[in-house]
N, C-alpha and C. Protein backbone atom coordinates (compact mmCIF):
# COMPACT_ATOMS: atom_id res chain seq x y z
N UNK A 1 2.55 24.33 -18.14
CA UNK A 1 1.35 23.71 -17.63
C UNK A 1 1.42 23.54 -16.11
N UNK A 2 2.76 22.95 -15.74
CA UNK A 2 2.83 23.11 -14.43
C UNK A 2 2.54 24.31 -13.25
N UNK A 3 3.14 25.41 -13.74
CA UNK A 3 2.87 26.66 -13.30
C UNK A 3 1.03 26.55 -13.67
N UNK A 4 0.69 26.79 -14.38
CA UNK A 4 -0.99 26.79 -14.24
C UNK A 4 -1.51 26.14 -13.19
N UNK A 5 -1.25 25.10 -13.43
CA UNK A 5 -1.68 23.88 -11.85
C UNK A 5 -1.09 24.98 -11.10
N UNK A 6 -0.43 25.18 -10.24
CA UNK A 6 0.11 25.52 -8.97
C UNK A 6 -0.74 27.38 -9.00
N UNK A 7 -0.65 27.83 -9.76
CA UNK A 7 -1.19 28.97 -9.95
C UNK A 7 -3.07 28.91 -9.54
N UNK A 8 -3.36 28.24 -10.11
CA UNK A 8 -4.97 27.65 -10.04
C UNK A 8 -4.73 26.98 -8.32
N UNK A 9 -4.01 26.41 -7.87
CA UNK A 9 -4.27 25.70 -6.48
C UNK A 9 -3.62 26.71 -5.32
N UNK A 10 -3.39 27.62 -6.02
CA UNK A 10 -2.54 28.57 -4.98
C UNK A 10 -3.70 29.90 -4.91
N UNK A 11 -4.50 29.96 -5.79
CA UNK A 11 -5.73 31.06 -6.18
C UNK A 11 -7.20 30.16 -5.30
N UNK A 12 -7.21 29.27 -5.56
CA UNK A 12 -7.89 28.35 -4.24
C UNK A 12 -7.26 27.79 -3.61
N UNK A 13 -6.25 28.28 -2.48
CA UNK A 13 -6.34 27.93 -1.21
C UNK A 13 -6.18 29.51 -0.89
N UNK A 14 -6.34 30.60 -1.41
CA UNK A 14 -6.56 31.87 -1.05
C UNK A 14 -7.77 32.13 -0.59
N UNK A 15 -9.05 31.36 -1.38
CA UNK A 15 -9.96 31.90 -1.28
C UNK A 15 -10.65 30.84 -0.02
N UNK A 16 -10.41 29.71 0.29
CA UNK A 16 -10.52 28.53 1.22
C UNK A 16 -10.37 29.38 2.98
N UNK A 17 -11.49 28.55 3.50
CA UNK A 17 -11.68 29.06 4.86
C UNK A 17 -10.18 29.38 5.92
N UNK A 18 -10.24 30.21 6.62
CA UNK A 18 -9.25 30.19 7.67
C UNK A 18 -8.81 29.37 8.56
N UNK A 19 -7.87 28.81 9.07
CA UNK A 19 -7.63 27.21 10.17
C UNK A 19 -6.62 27.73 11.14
N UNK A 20 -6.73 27.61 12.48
CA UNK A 20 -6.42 28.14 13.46
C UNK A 20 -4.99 27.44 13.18
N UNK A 21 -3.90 28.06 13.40
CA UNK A 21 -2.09 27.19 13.51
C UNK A 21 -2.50 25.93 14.22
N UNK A 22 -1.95 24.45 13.84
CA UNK A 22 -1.79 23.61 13.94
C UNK A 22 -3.21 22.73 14.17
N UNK A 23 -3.80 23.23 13.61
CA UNK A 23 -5.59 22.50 13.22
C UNK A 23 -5.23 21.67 11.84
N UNK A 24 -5.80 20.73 11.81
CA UNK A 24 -5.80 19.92 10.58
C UNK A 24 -7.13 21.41 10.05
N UNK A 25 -7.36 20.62 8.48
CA UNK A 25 -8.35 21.66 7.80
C UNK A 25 -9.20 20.15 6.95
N UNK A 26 -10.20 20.01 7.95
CA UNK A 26 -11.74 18.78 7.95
C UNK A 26 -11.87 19.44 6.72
N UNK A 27 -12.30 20.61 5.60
CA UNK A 27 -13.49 20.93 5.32
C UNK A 27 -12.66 21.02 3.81
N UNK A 28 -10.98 20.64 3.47
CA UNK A 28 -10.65 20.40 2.61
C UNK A 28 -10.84 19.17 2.32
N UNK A 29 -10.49 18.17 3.46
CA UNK A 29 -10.29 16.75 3.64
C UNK A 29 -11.42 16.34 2.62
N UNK A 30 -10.52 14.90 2.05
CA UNK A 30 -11.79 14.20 0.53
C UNK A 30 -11.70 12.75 1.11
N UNK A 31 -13.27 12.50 1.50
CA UNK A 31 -12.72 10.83 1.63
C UNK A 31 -12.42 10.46 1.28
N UNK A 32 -11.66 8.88 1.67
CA UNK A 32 -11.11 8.22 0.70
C UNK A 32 -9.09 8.40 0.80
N UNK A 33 -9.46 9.73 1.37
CA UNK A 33 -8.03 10.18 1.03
C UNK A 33 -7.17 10.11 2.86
N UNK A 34 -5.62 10.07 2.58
CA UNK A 34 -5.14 9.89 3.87
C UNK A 34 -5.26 11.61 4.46
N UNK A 35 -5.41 11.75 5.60
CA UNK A 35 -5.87 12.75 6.46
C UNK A 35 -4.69 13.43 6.80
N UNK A 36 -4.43 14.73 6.12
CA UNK A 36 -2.79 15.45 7.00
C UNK A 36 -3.00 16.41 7.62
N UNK A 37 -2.27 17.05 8.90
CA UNK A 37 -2.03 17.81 9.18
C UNK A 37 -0.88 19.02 9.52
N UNK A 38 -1.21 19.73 9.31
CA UNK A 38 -0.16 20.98 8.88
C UNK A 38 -0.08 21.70 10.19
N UNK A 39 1.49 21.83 11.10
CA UNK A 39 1.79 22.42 11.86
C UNK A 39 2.29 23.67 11.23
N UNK A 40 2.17 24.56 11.76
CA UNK A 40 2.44 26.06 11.42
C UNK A 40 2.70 27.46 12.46
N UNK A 41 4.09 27.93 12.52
CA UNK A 41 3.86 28.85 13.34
C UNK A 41 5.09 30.19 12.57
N UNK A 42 4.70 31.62 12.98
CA UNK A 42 5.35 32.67 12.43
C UNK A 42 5.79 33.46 13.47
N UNK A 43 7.11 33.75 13.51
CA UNK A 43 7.42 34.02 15.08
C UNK A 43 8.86 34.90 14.43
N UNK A 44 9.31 35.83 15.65
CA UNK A 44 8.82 35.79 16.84
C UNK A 44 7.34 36.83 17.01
N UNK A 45 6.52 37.11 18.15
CA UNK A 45 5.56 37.74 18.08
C UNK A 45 5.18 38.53 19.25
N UNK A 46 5.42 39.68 19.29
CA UNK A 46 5.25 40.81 17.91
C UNK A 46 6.58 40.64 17.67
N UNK A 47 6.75 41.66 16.31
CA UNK A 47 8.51 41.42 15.71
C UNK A 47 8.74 42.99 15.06
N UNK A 48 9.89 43.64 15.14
CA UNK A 48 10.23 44.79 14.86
C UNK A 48 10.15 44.47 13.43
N UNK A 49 9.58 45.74 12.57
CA UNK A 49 9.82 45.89 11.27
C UNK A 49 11.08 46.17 10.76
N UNK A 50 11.28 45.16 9.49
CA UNK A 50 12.65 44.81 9.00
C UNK A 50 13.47 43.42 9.56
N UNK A 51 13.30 43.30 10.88
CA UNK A 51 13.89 41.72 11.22
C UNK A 51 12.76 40.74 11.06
N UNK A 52 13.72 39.92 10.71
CA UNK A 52 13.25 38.51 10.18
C UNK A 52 12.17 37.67 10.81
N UNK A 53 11.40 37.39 10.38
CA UNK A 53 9.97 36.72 10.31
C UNK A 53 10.45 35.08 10.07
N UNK A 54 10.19 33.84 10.98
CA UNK A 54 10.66 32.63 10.86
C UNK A 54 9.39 31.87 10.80
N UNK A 55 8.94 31.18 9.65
CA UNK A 55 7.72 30.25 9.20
C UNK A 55 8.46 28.93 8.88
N UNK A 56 7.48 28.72 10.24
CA UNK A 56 8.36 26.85 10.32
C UNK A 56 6.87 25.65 10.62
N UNK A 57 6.86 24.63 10.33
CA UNK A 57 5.87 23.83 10.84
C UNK A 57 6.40 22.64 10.45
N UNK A 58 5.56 21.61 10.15
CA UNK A 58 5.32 20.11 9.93
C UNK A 58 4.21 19.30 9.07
N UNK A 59 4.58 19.06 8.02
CA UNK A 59 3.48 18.36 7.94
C UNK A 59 3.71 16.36 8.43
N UNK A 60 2.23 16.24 8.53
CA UNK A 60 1.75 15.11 9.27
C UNK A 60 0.91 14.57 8.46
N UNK A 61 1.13 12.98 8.40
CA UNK A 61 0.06 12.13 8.01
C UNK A 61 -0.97 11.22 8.99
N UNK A 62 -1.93 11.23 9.11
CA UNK A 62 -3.08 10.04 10.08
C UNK A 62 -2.42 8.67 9.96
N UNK A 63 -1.57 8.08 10.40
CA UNK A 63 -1.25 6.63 10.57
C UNK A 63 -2.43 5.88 10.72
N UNK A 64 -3.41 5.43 9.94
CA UNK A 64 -4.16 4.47 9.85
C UNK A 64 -4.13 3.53 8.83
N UNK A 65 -5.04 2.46 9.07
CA UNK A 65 -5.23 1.02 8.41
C UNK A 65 -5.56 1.63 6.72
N UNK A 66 -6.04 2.63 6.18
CA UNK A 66 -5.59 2.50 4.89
C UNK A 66 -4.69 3.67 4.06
N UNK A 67 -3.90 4.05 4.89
CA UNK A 67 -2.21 4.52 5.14
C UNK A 67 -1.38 3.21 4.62
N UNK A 68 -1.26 2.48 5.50
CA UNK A 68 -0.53 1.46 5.87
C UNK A 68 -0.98 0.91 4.58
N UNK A 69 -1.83 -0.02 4.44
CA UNK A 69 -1.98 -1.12 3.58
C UNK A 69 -2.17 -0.45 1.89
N UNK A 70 -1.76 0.89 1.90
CA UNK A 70 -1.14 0.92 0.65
C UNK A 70 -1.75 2.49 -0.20
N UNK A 71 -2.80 3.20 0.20
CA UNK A 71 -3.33 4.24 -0.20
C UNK A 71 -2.15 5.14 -0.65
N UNK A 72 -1.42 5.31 -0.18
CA UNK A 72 -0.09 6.28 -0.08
C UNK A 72 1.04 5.48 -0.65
N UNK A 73 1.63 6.05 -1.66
CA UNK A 73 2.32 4.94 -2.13
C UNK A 73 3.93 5.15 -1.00
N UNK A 74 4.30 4.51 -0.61
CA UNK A 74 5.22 4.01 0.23
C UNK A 74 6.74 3.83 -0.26
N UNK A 75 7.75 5.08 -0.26
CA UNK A 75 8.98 5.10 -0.66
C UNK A 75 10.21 5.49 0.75
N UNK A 76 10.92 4.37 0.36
CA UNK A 76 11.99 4.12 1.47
C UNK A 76 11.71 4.20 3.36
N UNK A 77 11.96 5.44 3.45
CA UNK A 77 11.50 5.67 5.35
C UNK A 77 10.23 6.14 5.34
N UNK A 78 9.45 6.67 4.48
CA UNK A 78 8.10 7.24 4.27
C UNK A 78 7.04 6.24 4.50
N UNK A 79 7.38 5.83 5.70
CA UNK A 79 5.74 4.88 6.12
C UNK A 79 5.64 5.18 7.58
N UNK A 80 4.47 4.60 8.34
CA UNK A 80 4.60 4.74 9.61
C UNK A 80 4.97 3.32 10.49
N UNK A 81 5.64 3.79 11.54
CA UNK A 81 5.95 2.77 12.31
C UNK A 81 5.00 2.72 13.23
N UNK A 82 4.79 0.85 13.95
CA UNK A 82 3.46 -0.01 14.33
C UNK A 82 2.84 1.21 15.92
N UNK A 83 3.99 2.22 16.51
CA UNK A 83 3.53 2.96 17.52
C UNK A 83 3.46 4.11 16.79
N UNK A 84 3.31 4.28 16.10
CA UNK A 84 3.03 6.19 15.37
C UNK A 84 1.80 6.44 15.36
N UNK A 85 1.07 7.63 15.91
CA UNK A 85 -0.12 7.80 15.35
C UNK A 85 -0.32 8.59 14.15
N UNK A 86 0.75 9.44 14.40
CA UNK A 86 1.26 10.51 12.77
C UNK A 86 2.52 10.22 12.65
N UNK A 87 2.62 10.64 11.19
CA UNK A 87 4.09 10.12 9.86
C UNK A 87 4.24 11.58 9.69
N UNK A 88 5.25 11.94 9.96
CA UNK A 88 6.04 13.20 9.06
C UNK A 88 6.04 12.68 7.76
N UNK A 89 5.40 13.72 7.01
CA UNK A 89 5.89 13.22 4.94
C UNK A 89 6.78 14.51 4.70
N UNK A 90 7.64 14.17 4.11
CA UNK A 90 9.30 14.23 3.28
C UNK A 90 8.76 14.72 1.63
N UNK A 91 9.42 15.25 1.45
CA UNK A 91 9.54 16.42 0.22
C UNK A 91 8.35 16.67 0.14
N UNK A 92 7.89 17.24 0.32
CA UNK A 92 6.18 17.75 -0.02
C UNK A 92 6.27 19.34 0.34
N UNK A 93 5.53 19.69 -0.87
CA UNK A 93 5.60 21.14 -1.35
C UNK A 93 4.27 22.13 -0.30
N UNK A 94 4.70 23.06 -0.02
CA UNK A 94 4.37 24.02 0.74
C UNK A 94 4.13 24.97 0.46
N UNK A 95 2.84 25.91 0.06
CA UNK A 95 2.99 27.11 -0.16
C UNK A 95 2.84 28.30 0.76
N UNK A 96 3.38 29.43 0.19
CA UNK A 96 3.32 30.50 2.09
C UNK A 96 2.90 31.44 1.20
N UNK A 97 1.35 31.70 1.72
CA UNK A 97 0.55 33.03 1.43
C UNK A 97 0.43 33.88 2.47
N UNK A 98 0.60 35.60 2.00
CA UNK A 98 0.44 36.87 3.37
C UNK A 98 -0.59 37.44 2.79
N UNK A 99 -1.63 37.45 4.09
CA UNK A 99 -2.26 38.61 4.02
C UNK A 99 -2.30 39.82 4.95
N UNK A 100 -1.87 40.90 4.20
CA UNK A 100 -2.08 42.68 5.29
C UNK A 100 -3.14 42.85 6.14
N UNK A 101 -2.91 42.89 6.90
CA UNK A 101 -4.11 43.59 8.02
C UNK A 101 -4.74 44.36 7.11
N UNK A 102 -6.02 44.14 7.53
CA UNK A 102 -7.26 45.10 7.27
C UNK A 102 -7.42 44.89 5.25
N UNK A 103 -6.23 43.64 4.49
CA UNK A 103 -6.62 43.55 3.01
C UNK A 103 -7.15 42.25 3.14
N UNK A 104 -8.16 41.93 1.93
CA UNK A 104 -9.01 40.81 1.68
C UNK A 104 -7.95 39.50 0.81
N UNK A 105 -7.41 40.51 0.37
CA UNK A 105 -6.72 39.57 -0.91
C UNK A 105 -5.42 38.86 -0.13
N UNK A 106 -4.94 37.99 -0.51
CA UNK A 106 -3.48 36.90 0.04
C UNK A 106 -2.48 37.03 -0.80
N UNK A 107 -1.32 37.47 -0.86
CA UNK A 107 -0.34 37.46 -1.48
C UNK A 107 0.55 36.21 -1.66
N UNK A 108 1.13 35.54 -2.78
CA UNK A 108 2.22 34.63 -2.66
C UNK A 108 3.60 35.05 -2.55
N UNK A 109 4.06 34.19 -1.48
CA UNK A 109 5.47 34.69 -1.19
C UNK A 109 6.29 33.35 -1.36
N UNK A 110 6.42 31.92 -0.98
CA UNK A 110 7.07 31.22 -1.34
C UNK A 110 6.85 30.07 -1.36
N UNK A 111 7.10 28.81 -2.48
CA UNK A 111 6.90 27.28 -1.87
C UNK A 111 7.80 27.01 -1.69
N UNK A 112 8.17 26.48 -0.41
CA UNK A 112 8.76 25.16 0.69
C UNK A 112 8.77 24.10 0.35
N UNK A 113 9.71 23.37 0.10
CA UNK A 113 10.04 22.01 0.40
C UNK A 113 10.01 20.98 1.88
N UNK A 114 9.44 20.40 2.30
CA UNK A 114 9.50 19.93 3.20
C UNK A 114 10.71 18.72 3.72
N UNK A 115 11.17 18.78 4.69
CA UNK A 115 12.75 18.11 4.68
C UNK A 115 12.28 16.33 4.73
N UNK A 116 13.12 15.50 4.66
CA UNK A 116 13.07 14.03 4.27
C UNK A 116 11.91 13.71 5.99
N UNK A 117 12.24 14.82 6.93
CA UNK A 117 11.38 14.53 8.02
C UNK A 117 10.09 14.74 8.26
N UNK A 118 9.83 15.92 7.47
CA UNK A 118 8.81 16.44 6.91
C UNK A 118 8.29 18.08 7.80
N UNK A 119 9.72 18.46 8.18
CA UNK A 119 9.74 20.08 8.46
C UNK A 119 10.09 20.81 7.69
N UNK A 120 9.73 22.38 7.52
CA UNK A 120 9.62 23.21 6.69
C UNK A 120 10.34 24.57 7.78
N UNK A 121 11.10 25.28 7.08
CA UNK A 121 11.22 26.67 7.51
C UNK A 121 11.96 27.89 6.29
N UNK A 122 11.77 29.30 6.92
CA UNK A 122 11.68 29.90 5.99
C UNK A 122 11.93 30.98 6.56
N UNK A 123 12.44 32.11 6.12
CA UNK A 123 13.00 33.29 6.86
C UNK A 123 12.18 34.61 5.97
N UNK A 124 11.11 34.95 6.14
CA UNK A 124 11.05 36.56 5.85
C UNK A 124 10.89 37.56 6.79
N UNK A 125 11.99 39.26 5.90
CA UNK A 125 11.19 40.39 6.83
C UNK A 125 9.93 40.82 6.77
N UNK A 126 10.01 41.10 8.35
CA UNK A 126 8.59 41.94 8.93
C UNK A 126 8.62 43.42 7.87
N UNK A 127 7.56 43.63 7.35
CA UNK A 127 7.13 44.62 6.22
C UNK A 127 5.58 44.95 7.53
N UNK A 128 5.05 44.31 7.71
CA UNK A 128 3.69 45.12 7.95
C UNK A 128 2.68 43.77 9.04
N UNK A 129 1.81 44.24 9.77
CA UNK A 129 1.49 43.19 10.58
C UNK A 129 0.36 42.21 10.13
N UNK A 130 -0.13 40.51 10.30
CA UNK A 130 -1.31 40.53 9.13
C UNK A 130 -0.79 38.86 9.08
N UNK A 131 -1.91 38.08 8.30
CA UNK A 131 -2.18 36.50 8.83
C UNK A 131 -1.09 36.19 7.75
N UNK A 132 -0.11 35.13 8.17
CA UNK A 132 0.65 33.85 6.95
C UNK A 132 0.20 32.82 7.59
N UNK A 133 -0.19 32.26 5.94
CA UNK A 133 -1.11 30.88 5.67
C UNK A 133 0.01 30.00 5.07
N UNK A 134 0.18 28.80 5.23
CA UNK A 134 0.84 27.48 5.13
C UNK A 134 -0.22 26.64 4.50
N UNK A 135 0.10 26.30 2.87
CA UNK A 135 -1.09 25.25 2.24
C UNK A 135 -0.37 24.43 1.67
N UNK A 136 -0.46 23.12 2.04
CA UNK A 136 -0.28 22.15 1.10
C UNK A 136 -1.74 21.53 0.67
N UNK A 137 -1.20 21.40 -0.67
CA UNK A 137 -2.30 21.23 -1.67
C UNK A 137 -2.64 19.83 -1.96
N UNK A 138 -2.32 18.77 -1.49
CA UNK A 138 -2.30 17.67 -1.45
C UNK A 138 -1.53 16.90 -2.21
N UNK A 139 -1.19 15.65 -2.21
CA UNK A 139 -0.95 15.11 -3.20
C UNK A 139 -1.27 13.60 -3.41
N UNK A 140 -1.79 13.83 -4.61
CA UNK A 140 -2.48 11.81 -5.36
C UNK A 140 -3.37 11.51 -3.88
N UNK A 141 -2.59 10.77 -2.77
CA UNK A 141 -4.32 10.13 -2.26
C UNK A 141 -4.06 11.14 -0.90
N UNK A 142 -3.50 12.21 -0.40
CA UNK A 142 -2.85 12.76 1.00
C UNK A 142 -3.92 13.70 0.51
N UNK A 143 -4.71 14.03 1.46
CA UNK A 143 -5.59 15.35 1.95
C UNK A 143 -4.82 16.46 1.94
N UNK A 144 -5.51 17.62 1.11
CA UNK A 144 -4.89 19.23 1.89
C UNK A 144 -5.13 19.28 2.74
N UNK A 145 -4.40 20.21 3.43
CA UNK A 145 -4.41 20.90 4.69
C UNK A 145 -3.75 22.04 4.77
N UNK A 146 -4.23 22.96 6.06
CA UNK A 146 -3.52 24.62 6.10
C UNK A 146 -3.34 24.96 7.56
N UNK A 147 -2.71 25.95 7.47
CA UNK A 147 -2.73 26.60 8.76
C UNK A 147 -2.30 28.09 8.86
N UNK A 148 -2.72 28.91 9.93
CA UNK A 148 -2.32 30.17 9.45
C UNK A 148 -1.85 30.86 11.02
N UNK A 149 -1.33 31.74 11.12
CA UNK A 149 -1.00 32.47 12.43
C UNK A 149 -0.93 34.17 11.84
N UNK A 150 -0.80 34.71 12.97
CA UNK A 150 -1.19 36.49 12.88
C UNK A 150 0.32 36.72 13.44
N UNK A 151 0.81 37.84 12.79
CA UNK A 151 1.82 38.04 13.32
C UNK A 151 1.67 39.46 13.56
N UNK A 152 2.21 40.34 14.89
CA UNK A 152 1.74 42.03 14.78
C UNK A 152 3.01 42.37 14.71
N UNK A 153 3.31 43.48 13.80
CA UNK A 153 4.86 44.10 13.16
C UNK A 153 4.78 45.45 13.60
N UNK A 154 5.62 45.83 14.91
CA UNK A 154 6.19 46.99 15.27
C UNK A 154 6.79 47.82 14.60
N UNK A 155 6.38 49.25 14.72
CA UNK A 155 7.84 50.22 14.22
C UNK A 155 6.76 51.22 13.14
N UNK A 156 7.58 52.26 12.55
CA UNK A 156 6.62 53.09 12.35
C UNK A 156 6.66 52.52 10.49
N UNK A 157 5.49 52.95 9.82
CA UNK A 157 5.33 52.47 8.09
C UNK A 157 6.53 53.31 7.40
């Protein structure tokens, strides 16, 4: 059942609008819900085909008044402190979709764990040049959010 869920939320955030690297994504956002944003970058750029492709970002929470007073349920270091405007959130799942230059469709390649700080990284080879998307799918009251970058892959097919 689990795999269904993730299968179904990974098939919509394929089909979900494009978000420039390190843009929150407004048009997932559900009121009500705490506001995140997803840092995202795929580097280096351009990159020879066959060496390694590095997908690293952050996710971020909106430090506001109903953050704090309890929307988010609140375990150990996972809150924000009284000068934060954003909270790194800690274990939160990540998925990394590719799409090929010049194809419509998004491929799945891996979910990420996000570290107790709430960074993510990930090592694939350059195969071909073409957008990776970063989705977290939300969780209980935390907003989705995405981000995507273009990476161009040198060298001959």
């Amino acid at each position: 059942m689990k795999m269904r869920r993730l299968a179904a939320g990974v098939a919509a955030a394929a089909l979900g609008a494009t978000v420039l690297a390190t843009a929150a994504s407004p048009a997932l956002a559900d009121s009500g819900r705490g506001h995140t944003t997803l840092q995202f970058d795929a580097g280096p750029e351009p990159v020879w085909r066959g060496r390694a492709i590095t997908l690293s970002g952050k996710l971020s929470v909106e430090c506001d008044k109903d953050y704090i007073s309890g929307i988010v349920s609140v375990h150990k270091a996972d809150h924000c402190k009284r000068s934060e405007r954003w909270h790194r959130l800690g274990w939160k799942r990540i998925v990394i979709l590719f799409q090929p230059r010049g194809h419509g469709k998004w491929e799945y390649v891996d979910t990420i764990t996000t570290s107790s700080r709430g960074y993510f990284a990930a090592k694939v080879p350059a195969r071909t040049s073409g957008t990776w998307r970063a989705v977290f799918e939300g969780s209980g009251p935390l907003s989705p959010s995405q981000a995507t970058d273009w990476v161009k892959v040198l060298g001959r097919h």
